[in-house]
N, C-alpha and C. Protein backbone atom coordinates (compact mmCIF):
# COMPACT_ATOMS: atom_id res chain seq x y z
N UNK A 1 0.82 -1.20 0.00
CA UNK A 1 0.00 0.00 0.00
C UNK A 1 0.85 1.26 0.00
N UNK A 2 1.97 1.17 -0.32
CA UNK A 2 3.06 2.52 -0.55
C UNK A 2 2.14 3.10 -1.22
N UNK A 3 1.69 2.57 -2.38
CA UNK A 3 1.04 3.90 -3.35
C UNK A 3 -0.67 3.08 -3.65
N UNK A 4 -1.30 3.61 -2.95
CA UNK A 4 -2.71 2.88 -2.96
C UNK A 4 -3.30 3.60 -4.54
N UNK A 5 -2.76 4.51 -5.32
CA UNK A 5 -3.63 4.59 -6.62
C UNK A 5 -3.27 3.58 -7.60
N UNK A 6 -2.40 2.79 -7.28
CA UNK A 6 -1.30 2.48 -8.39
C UNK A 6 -2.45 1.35 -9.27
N UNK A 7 -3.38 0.69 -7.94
CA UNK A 7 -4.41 -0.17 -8.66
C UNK A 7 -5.06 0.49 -10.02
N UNK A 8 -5.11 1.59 -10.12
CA UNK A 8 -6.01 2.75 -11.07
C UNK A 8 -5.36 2.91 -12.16
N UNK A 9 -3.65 2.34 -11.91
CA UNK A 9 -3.15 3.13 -13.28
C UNK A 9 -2.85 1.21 -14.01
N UNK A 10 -3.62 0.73 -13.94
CA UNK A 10 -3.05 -0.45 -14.59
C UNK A 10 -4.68 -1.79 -14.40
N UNK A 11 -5.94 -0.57 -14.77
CA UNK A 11 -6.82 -1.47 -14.46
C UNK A 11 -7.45 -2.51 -15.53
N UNK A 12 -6.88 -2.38 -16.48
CA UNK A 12 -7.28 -3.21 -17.92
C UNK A 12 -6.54 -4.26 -17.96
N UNK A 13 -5.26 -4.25 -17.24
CA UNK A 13 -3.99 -5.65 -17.23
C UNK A 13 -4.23 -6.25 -16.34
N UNK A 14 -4.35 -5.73 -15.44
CA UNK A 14 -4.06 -6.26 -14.04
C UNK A 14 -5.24 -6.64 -13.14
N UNK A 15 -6.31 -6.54 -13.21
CA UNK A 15 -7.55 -6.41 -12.51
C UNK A 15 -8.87 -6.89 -12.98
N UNK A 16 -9.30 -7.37 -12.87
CA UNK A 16 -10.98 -8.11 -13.11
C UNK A 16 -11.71 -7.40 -12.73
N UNK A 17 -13.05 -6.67 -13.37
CA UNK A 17 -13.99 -5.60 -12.14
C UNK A 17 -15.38 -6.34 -12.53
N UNK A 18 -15.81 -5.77 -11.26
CA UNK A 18 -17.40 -6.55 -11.02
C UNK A 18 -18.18 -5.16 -10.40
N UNK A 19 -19.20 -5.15 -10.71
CA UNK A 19 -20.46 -4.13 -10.42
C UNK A 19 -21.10 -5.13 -9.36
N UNK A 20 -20.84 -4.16 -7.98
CA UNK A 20 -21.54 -5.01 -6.73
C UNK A 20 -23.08 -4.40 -6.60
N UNK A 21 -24.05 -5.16 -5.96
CA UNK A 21 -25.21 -4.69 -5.40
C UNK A 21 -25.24 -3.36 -4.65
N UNK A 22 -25.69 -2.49 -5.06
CA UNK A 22 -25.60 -0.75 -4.62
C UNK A 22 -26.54 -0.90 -3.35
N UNK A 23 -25.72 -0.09 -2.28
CA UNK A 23 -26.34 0.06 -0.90
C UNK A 23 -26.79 1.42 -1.08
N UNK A 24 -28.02 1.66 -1.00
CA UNK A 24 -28.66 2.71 -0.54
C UNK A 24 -28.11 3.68 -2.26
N UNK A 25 -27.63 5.00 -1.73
CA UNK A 25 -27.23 5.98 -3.22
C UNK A 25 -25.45 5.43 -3.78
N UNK A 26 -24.82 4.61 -2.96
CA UNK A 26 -23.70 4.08 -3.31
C UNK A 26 -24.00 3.00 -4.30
N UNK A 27 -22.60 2.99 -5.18
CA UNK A 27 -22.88 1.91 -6.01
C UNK A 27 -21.08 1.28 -5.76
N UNK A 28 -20.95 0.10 -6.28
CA UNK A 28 -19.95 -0.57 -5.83
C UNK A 28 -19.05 -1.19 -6.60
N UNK A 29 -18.36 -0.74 -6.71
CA UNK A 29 -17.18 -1.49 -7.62
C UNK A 29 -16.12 -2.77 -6.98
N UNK A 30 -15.94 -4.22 -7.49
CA UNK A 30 -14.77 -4.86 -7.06
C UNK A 30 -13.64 -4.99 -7.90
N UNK A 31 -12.80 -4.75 -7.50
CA UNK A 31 -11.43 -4.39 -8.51
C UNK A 31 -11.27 -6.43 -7.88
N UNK A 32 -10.81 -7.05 -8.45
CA UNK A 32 -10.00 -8.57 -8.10
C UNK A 32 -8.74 -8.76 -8.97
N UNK A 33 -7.09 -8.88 -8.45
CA UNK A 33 -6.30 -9.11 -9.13
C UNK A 33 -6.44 -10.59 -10.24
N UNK A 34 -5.57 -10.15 -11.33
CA UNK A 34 -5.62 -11.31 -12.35
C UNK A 34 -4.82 -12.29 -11.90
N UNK A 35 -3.53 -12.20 -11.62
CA UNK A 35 -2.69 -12.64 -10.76
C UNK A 35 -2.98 -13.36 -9.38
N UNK A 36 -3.06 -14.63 -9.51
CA UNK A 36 -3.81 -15.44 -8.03
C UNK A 36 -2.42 -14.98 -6.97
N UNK A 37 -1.34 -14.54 -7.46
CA UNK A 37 -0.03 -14.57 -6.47
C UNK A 37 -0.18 -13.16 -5.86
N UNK A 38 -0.79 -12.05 -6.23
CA UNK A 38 -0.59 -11.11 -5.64
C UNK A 38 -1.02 -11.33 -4.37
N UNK A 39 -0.59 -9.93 -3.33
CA UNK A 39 -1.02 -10.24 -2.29
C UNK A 39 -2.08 -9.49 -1.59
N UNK A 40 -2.63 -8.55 -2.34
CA UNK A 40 -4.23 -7.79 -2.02
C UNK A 40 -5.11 -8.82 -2.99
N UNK A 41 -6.43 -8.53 -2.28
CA UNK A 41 -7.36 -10.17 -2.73
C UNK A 41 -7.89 -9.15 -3.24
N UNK A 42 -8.43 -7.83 -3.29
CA UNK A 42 -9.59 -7.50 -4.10
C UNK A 42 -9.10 -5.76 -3.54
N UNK A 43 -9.83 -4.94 -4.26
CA UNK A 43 -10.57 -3.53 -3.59
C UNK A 43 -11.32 -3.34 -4.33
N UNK A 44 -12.39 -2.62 -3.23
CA UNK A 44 -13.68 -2.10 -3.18
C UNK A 44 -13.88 -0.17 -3.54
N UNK A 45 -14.30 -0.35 -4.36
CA UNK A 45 -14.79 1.33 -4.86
C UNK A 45 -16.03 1.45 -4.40
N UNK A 46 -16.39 2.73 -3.20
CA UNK A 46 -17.48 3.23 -3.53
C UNK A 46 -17.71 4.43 -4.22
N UNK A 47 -19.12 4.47 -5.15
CA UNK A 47 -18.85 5.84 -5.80
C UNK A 47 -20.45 6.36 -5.95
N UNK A 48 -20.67 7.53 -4.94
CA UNK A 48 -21.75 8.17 -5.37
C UNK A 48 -22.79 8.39 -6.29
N UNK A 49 -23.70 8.95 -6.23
CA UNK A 49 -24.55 8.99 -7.46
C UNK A 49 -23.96 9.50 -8.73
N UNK A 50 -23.78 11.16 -8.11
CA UNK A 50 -22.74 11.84 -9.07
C UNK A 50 -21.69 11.28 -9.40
N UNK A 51 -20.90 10.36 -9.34
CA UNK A 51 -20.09 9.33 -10.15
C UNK A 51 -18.53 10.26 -8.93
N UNK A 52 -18.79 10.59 -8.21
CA UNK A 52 -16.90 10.56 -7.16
C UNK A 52 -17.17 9.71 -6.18
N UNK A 53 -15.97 9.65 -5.69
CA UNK A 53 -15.67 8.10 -5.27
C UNK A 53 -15.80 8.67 -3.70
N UNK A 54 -16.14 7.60 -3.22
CA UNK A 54 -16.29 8.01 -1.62
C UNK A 54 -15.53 7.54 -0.69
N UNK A 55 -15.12 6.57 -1.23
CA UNK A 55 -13.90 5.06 -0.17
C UNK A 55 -13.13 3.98 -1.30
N UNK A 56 -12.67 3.51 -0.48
CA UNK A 56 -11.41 2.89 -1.42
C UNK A 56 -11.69 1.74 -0.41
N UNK A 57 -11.60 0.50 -0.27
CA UNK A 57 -11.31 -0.76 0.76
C UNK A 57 -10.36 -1.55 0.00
N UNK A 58 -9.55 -1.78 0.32
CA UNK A 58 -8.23 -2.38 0.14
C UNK A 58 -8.54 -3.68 1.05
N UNK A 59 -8.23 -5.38 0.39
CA UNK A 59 -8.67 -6.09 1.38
C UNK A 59 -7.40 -7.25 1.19
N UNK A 60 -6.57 -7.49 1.82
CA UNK A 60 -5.45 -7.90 1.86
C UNK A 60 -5.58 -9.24 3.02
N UNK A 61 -5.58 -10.26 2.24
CA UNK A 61 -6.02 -11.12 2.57
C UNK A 61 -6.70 -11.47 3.60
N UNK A 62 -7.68 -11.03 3.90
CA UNK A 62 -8.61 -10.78 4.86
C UNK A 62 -8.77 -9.67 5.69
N UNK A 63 -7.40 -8.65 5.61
CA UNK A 63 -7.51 -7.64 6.75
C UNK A 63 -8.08 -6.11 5.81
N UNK A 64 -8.92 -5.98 6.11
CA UNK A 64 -9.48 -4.89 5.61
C UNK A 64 -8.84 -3.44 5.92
N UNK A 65 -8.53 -2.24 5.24
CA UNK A 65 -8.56 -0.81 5.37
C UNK A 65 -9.73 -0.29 4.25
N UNK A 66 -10.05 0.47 5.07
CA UNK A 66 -10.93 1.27 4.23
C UNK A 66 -10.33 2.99 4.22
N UNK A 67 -10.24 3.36 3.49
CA UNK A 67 -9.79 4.77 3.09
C UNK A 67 -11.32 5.62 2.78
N UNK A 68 -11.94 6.72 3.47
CA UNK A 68 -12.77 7.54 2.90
C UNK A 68 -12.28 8.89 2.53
N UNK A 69 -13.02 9.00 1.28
CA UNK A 69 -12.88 9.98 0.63
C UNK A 69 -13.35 11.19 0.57
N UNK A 70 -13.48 12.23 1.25
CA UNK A 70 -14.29 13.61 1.87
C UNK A 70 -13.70 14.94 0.84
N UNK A 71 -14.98 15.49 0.44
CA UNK A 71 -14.43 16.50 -0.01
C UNK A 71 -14.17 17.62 0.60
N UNK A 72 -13.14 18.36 -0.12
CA UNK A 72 -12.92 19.77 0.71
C UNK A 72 -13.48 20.84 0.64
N UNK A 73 -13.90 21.90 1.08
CA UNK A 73 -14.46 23.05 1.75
C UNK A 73 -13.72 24.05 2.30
N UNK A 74 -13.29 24.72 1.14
CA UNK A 74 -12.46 25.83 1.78
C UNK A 74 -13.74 26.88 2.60
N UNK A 75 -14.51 26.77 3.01
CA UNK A 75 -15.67 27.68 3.83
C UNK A 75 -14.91 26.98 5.45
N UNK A 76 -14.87 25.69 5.76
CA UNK A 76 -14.09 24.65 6.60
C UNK A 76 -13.39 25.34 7.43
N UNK A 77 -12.38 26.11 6.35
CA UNK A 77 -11.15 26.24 6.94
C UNK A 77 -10.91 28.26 7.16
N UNK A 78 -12.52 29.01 6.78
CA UNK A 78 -11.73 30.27 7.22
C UNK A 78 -11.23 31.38 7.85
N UNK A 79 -10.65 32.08 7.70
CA UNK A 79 -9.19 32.37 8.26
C UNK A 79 -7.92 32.18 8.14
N UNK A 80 -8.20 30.98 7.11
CA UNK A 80 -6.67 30.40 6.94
C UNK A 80 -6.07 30.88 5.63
N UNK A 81 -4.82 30.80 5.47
CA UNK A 81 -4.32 30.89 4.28
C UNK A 81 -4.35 29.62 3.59
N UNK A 82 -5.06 29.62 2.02
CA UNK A 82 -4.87 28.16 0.82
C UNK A 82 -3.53 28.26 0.28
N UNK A 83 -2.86 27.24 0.05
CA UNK A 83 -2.25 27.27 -0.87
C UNK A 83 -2.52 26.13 -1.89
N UNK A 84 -2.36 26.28 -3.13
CA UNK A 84 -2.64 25.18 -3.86
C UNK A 84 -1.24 24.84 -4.53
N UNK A 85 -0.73 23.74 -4.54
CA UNK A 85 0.45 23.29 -5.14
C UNK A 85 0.17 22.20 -6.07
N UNK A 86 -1.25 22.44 -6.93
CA UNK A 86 -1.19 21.73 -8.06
C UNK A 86 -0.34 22.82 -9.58
């Protein structure tokens, strides 16, 4: 998990995807490696109505992380100085 996007940049080679049963306004993506040797068993996309992603679950051979995804609100934060370093 050094670089948890890396699943994203290699999803046509490397990955099997399945459309899971949508909970509530989420809908569900399973990423499953092609490779039986790797050592993450699957991740889980959730992604909103509006199509952004809300969580990431990374499931490594049984031990789950889930990563959520929150957007930002510079209203959140003011007073502060932004900087953007894109």
């Amino acid at each position: 998990l050094g670089n948890p996007t890396r699943a994203f940049d290699f999803l046509d080679d490397a990955f099997r995807s399945e459309l899971l049963p949508s909970e509530g306004e989420v809908r569900r993506l399973r990423l499953t490696p092609v490779d039986k040797g790797a050592a993450m068993s699957s991740i889980t996309v959730d992604v909103a109505a509006d199509g952004s992603p809300r969580a990431v679950i990374y499931d490594l051979d049984g031990e789950r992380m889930r990563i959520e995804i929150r957007r930002f609100d510079a209203a959140d934060y003011a007073g502060y100085e932004l900087i953007d370093f894109r």
